[in-house]
PDB file of N, CA and C in Angstrom:
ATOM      1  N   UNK A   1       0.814  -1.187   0.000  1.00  0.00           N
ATOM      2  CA  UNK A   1       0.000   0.000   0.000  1.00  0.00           C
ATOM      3  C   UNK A   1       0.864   1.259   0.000  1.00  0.00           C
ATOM      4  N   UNK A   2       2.126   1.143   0.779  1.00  0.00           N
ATOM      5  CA  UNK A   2       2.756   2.591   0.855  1.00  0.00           C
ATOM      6  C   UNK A   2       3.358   2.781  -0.480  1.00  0.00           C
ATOM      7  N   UNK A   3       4.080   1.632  -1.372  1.00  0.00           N
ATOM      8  CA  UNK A   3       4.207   1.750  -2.693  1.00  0.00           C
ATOM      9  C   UNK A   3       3.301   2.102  -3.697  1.00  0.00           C
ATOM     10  N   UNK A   4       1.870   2.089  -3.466  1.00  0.00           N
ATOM     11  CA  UNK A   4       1.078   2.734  -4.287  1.00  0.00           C
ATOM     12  C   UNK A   4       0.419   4.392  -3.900  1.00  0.00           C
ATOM     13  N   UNK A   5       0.718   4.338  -2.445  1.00  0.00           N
ATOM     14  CA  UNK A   5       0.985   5.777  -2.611  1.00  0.00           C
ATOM     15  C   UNK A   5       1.429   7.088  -2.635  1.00  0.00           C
ATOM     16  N   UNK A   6       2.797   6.979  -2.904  1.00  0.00           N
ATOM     17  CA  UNK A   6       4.241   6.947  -4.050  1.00  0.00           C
ATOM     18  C   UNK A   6       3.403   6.930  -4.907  1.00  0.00           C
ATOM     19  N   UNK A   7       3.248   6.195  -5.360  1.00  0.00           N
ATOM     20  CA  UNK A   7       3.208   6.445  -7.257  1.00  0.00           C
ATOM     21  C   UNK A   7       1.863   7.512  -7.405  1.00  0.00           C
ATOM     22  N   UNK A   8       0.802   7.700  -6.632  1.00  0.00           N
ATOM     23  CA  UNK A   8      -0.439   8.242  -6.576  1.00  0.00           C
ATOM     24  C   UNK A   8      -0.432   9.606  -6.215  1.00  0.00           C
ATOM     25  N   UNK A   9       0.328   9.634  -5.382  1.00  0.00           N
ATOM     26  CA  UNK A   9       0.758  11.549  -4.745  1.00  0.00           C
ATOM     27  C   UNK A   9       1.697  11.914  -5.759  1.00  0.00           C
ATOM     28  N   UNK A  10       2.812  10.898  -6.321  1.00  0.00           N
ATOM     29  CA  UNK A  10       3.645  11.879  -7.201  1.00  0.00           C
ATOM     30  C   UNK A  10       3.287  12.186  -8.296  1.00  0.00           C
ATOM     31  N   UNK A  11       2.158  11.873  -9.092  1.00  0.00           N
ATOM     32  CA  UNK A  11       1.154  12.493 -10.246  1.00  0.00           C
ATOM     33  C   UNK A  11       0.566  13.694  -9.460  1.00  0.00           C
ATOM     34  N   UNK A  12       0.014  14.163  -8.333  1.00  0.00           N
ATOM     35  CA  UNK A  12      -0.055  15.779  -8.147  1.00  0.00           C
ATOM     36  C   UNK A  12       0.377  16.415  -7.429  1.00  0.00           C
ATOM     37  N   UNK A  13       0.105  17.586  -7.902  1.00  0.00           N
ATOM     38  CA  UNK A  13       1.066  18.958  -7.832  1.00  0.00           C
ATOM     39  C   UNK A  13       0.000  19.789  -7.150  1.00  0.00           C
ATOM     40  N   UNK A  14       0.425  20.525  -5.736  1.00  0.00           N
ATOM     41  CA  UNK A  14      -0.703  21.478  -4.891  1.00  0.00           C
ATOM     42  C   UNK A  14      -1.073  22.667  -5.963  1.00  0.00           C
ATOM     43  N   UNK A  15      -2.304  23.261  -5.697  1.00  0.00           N
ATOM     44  CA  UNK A  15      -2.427  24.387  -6.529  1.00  0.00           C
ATOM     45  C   UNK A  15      -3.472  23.825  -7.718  1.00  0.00           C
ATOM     46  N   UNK A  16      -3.713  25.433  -8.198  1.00  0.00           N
ATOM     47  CA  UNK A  16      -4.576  24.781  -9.914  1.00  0.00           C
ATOM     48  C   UNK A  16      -3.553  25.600 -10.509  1.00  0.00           C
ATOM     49  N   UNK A  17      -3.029  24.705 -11.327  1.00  0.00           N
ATOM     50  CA  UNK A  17      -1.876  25.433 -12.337  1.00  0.00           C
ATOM     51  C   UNK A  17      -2.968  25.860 -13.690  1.00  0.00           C
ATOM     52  N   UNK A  18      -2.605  26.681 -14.394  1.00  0.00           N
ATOM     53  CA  UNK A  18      -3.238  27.362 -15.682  1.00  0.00           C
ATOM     54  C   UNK A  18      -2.307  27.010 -16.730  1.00  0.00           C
ATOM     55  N   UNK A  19      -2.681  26.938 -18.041  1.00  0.00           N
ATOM     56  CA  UNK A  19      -1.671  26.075 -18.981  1.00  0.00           C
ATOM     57  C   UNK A  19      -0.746  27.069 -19.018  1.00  0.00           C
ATOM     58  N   UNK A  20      -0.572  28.033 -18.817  1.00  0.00           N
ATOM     59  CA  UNK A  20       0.312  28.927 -18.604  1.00  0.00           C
ATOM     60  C   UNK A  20       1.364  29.015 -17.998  1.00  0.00           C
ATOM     61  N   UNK A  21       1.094  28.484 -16.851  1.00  0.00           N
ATOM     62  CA  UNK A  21       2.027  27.704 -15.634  1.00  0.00           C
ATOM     63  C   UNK A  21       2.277  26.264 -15.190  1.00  0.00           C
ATOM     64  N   UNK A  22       2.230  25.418 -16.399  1.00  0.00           N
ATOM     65  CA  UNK A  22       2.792  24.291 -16.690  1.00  0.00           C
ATOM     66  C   UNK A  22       3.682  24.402 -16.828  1.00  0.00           C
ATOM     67  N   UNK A  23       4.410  24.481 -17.646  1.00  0.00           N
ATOM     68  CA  UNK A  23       5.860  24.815 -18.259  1.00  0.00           C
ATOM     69  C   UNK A  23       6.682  24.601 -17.177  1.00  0.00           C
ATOM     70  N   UNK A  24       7.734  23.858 -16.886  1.00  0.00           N
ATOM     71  CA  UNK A  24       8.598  24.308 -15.510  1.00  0.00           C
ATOM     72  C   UNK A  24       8.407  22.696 -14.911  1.00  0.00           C
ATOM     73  N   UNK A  25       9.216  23.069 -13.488  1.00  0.00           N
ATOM     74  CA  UNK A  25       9.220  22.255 -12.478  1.00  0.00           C
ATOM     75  C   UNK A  25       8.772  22.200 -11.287  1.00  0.00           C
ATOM     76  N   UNK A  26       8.006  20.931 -11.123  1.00  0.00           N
ATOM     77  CA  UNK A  26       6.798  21.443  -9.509  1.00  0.00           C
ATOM     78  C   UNK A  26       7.182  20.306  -8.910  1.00  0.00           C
ATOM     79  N   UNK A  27       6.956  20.878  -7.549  1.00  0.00           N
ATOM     80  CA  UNK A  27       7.302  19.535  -6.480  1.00  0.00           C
ATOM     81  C   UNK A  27       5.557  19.245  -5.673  1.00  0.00           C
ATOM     82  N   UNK A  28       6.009  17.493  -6.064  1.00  0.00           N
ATOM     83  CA  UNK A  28       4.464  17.016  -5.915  1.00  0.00           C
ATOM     84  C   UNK A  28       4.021  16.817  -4.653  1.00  0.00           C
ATOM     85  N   UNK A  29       3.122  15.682  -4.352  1.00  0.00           N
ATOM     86  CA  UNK A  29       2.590  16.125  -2.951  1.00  0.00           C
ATOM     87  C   UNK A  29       3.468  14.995  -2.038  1.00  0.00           C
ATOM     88  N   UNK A  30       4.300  14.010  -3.278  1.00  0.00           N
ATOM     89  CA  UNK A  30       5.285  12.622  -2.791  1.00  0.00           C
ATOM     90  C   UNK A  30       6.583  13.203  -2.429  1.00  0.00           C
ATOM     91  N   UNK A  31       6.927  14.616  -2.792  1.00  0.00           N
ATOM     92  CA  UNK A  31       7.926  15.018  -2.204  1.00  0.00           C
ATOM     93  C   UNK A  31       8.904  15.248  -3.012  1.00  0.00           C
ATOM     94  N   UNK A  32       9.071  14.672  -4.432  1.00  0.00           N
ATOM     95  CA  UNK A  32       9.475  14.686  -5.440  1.00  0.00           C
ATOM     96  C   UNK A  32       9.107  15.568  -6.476  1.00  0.00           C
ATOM     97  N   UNK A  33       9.669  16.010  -7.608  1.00  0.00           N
ATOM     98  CA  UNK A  33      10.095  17.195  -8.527  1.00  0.00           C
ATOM     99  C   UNK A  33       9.659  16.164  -9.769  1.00  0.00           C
ATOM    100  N   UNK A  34       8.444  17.059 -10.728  1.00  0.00           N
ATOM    101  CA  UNK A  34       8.329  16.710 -12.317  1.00  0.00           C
ATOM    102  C   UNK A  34       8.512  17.797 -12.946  1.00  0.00           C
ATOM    103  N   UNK A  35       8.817  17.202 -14.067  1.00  0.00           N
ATOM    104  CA  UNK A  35       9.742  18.568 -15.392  1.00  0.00           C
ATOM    105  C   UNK A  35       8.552  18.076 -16.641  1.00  0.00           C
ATOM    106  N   UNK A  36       7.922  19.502 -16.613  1.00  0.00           N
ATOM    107  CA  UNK A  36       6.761  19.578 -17.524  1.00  0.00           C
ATOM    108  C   UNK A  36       7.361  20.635 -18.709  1.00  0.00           C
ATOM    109  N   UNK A  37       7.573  20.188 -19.694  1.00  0.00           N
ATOM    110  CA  UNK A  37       8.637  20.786 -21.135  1.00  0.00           C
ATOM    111  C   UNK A  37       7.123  20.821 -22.097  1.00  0.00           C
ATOM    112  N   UNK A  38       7.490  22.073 -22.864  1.00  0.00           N
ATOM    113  CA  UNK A  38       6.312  22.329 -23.913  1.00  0.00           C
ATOM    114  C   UNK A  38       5.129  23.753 -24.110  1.00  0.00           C
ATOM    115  N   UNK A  39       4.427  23.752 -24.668  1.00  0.00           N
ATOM    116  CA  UNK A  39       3.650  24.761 -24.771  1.00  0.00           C
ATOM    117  C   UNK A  39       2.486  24.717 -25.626  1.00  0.00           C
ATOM    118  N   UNK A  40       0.947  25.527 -25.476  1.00  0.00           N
ATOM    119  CA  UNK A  40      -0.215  25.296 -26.575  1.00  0.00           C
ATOM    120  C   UNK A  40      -0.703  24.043 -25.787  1.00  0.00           C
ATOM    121  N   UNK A  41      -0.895  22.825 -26.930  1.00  0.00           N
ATOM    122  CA  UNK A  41      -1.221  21.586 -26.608  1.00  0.00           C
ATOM    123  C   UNK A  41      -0.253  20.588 -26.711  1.00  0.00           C
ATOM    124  N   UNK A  42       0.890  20.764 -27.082  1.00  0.00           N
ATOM    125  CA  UNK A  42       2.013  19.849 -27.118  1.00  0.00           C
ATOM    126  C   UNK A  42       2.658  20.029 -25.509  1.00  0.00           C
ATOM    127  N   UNK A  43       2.354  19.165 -24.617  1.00  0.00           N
ATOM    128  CA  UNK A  43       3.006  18.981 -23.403  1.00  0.00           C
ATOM    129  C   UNK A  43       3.828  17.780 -23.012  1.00  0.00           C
ATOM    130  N   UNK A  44       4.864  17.722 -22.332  1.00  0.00           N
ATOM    131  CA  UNK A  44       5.427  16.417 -22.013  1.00  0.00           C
ATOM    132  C   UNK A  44       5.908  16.585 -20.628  1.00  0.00           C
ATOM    133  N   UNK A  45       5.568  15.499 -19.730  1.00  0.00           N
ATOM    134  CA  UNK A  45       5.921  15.501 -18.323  1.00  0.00           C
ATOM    135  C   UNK A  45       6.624  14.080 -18.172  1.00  0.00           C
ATOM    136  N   UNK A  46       8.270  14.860 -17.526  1.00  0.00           N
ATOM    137  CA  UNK A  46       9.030  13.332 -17.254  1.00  0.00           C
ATOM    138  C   UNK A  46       9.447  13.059 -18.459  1.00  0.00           C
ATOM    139  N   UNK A  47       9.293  13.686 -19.936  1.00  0.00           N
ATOM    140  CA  UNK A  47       9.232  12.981 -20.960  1.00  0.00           C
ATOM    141  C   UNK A  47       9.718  11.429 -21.116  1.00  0.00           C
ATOM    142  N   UNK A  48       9.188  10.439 -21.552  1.00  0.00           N
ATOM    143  CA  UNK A  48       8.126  11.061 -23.193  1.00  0.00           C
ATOM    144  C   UNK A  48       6.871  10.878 -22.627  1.00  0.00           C
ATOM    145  N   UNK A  49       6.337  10.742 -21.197  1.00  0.00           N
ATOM    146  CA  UNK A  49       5.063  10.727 -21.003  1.00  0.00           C
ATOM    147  C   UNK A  49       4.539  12.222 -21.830  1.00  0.00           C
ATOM    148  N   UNK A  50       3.143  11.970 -22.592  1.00  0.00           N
ATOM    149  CA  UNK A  50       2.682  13.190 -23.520  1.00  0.00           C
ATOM    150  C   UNK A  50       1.149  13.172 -22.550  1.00  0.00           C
ATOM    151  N   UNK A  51       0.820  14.727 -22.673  1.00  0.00           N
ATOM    152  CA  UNK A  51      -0.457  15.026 -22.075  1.00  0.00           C
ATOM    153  C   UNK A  51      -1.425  14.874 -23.336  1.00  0.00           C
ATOM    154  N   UNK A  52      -2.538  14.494 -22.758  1.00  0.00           N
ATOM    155  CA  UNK A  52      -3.878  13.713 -23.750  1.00  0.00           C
ATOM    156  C   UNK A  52      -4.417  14.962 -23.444  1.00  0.00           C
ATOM    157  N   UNK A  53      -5.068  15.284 -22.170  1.00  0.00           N
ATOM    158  CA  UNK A  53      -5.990  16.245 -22.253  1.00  0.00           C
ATOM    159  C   UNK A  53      -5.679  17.080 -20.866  1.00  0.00           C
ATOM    160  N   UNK A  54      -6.113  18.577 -21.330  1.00  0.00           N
ATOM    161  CA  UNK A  54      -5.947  19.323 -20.461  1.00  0.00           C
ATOM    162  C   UNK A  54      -6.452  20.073 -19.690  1.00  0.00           C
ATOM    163  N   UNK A  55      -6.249  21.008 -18.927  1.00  0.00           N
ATOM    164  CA  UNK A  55      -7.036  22.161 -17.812  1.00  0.00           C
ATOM    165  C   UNK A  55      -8.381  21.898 -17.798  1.00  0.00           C
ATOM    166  N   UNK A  56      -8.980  20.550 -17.295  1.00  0.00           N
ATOM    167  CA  UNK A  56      -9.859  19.917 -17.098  1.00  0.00           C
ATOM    168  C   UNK A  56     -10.581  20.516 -15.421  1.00  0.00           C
ATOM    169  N   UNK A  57     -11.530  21.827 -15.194  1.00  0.00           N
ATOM    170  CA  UNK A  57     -11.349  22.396 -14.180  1.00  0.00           C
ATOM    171  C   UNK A  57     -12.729  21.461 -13.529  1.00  0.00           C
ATOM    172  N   UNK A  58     -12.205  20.825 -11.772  1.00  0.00           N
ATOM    173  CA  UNK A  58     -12.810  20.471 -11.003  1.00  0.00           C
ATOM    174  C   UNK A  58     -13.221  21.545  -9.473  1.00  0.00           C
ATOM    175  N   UNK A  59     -13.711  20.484  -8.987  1.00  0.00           N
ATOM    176  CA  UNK A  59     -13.861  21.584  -7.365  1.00  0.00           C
ATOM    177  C   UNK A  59     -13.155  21.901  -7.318  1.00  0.00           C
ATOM    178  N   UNK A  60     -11.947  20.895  -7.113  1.00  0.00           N
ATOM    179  CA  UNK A  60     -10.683  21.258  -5.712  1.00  0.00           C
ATOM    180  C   UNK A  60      -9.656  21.198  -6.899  1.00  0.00           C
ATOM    181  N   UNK A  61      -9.757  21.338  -8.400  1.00  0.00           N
ATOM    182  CA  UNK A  61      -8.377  20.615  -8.774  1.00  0.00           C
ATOM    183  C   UNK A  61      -8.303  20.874 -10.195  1.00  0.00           C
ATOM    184  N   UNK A  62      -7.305  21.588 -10.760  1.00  0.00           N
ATOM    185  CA  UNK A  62      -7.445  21.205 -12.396  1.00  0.00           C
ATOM    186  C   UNK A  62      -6.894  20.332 -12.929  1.00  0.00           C
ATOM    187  N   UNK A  63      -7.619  19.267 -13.377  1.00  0.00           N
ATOM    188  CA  UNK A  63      -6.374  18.391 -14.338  1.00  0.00           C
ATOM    189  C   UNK A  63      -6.082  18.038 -15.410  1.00  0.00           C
ATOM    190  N   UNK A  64      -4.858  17.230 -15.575  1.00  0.00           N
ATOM    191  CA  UNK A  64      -3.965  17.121 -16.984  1.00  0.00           C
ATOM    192  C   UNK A  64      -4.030  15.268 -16.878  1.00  0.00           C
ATOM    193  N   UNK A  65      -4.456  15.467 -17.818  1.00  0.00           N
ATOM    194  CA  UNK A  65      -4.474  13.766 -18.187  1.00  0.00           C
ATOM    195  C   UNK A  65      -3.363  13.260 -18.828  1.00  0.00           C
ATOM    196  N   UNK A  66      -2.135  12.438 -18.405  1.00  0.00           N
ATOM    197  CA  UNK A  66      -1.345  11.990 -19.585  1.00  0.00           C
ATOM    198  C   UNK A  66      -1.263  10.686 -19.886  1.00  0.00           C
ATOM    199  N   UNK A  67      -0.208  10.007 -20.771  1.00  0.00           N
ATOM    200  CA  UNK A  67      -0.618   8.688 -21.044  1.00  0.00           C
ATOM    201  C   UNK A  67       0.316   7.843 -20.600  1.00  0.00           C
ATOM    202  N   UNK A  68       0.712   8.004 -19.582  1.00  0.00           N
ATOM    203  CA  UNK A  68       2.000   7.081 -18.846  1.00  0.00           C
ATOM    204  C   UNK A  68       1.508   7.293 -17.604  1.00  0.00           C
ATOM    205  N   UNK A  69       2.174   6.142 -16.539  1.00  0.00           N
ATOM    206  CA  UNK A  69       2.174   6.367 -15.217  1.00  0.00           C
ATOM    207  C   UNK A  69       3.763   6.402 -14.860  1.00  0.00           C
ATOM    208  N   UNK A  70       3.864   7.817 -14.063  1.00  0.00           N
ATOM    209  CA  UNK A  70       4.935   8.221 -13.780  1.00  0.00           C
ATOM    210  C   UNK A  70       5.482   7.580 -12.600  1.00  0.00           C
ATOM    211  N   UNK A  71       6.715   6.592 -12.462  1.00  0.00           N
ATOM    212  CA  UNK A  71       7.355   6.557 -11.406  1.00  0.00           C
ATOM    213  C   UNK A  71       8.505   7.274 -10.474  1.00  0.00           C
ATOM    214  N   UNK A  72       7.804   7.455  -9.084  1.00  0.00           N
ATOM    215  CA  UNK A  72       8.682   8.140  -8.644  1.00  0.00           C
ATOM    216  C   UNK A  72      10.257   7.740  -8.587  1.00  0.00           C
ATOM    217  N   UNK A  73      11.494   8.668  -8.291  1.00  0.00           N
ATOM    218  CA  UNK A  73      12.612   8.048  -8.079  1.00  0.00           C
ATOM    219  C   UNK A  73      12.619   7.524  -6.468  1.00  0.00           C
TER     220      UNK A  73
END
């Protein structure tokens, strides 16, 4: 269980980022740092994970859908 959540906190990042403020490097809620490279609709996090869909706005949360599951180091 604690290995899955590692992998579950380090997919988010506190805050609602705006595609604007993707770009860059954020430290997630696992404690660990992702490198989000790109701009428009071409995004890549961790590369080559690629974002499918984006600024998807919820209650508490905006999100970015991509097509990999990112492991933490």
């Amino acid at each position: 269980m604690a290995t899955l959540t590692k992998i579950l906190t380090y997919h988010v990042v506190a805050g609602k980022l705006t595609p604007e403020q993707l770009a860059g490097t954020h430290k997630t809620l696992q404690g660990g740092d992702i490198t989000v490279a790109g701009s428009g609709e071409a995004f890549t996090v961790n590369a080559p994970a690629k974002l499918v869909c984006g600024n998807v706005q919820t209650a508490n949360a905006t999100v970015y859908i991509i097509d990999s599951v990112l492991m933490p180091q």
